[in-house]
C-alpha atoms as a PDB file:
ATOM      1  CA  UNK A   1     142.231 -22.385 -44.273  1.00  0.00           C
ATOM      2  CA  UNK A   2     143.188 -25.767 -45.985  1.00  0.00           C
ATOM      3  CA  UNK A   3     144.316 -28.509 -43.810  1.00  0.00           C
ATOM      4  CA  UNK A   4     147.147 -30.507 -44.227  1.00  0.00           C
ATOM      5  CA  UNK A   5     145.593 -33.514 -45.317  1.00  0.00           C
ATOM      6  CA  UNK A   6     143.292 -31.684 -47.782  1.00  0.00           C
ATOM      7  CA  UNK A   7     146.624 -30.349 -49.098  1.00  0.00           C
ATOM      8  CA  UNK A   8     148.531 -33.911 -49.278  1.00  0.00           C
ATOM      9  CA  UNK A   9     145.288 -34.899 -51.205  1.00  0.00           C
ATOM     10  CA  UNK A  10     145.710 -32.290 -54.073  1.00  0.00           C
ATOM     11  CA  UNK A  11     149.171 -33.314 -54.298  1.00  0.00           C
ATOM     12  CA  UNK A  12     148.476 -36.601 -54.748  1.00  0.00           C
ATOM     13  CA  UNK A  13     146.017 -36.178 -57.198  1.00  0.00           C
ATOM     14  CA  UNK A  14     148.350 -33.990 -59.699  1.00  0.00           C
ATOM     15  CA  UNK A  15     149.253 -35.842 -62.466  1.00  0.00           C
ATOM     16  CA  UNK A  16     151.935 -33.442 -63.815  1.00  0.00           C
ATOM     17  CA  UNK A  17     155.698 -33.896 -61.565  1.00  0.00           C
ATOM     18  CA  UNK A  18     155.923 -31.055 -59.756  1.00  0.00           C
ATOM     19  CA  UNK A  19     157.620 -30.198 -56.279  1.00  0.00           C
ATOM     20  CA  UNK A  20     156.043 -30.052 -53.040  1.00  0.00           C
ATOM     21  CA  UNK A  21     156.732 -27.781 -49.971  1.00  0.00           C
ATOM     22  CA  UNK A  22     155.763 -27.206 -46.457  1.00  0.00           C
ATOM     23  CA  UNK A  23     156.353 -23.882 -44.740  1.00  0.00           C
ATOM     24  CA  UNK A  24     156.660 -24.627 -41.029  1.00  0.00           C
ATOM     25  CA  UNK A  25     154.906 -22.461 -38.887  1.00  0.00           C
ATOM     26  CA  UNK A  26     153.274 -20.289 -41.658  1.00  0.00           C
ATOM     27  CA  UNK A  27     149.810 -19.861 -41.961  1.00  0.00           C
ATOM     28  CA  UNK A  28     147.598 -18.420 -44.565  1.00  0.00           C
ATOM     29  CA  UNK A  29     148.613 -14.466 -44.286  1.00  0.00           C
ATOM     30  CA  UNK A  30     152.156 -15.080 -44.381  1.00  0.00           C
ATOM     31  CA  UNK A  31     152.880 -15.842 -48.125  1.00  0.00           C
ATOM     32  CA  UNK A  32     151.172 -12.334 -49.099  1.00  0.00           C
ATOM     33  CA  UNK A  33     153.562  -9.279 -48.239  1.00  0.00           C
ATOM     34  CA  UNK A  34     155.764  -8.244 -45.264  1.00  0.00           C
ATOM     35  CA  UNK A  35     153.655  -5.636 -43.042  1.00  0.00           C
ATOM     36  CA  UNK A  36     154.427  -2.178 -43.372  1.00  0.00           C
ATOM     37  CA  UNK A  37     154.583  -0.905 -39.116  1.00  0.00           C
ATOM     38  CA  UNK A  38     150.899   0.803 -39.808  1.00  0.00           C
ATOM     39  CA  UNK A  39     149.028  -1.959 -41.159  1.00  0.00           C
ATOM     40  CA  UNK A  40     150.601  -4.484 -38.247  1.00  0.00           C
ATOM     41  CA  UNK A  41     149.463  -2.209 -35.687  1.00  0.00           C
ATOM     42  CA  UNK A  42     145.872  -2.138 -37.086  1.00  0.00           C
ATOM     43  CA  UNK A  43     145.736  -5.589 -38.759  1.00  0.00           C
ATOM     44  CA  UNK A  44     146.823  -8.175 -36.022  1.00  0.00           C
ATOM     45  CA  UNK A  45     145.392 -11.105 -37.823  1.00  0.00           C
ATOM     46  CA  UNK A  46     147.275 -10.501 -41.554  1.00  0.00           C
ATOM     47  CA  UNK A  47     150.525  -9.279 -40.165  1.00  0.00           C
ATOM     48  CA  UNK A  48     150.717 -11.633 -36.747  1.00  0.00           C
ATOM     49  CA  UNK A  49     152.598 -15.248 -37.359  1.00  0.00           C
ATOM     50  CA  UNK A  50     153.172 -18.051 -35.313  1.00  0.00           C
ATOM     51  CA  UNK A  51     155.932 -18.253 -33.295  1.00  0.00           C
ATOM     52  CA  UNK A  52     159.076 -19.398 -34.886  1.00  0.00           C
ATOM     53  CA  UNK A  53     158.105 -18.014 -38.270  1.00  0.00           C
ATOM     54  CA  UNK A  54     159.904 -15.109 -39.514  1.00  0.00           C
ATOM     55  CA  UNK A  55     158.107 -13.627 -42.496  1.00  0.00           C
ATOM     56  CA  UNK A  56     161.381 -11.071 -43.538  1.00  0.00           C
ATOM     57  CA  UNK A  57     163.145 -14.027 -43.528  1.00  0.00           C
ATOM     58  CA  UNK A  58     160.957 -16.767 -45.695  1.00  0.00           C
ATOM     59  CA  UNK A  59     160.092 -14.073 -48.167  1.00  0.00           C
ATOM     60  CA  UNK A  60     163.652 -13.017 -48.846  1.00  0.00           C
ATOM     61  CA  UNK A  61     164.375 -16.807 -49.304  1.00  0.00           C
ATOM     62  CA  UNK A  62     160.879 -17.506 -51.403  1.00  0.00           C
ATOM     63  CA  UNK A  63     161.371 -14.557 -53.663  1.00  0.00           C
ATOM     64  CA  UNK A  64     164.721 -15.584 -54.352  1.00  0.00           C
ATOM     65  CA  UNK A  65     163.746 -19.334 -54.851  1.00  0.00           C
ATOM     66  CA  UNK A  66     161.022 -17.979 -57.127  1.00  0.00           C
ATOM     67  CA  UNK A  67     163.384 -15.841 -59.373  1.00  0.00           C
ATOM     68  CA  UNK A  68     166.108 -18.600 -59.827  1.00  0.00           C
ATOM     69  CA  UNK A  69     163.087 -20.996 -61.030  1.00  0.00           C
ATOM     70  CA  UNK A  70     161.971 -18.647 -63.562  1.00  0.00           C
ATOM     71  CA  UNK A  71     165.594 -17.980 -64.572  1.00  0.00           C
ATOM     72  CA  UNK A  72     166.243 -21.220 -65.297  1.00  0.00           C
ATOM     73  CA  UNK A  73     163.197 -21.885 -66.776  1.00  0.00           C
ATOM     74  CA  UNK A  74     162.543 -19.166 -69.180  1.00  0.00           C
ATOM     75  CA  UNK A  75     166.342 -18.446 -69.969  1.00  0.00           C
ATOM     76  CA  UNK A  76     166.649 -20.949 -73.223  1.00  0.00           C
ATOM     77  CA  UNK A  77     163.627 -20.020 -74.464  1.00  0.00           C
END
C-alpha cells in the first residue's frame, strides 16, 4: 500500500494541473466496490474499513463526483 509521502511525491512531480484528494480513513480496498453480505462474511480484509469510514457513503458521493466531472467535461465536445 502507498504511503502518504510516496503519494505527496507523485503529486508533486505531475507537471499537468490536476486536483488532489485525500480520503480519510480509507484504505486500499475501499475505492473498489461496496461488499455484497456474502463476500464480507468471507472476505474480511476487502470488505472491512477503518473506523469512521463509511464505504456506502464515499462511493455514492465519488460516483457522483465522478459523473459531474465527465459531464462537464465531455458535454461541449
Amino acid at each position: 500500500m502507498p504511503s502518504a509521502e510516496s503519494v505527496a511525491a507523485a503529486d508533486r512531480s505531475l507537471l499537468a494541473k490536476h486536483e488532489y484528494h485525500v480520503v480519510p480513513n480509507s484504505s486500499h480496498f475501499a475505492f473498489l466496490f461496496i461488499c455484497p453480505p456474502a463476500l464480507a462474511k468471507n472476505d474480511r480484509e476487502i470488505c472491512t474499513d477503518a473506523p469512521g469510514f463509511d464505504r456506502v457513503a464515499f462511493h455514492r458521493q465519488f460516483n457522483a463526483d465522478v459523473l459531474a466531472f465527465f459531464r462537464a467535461q465531455l458535454d461541449d465536445r
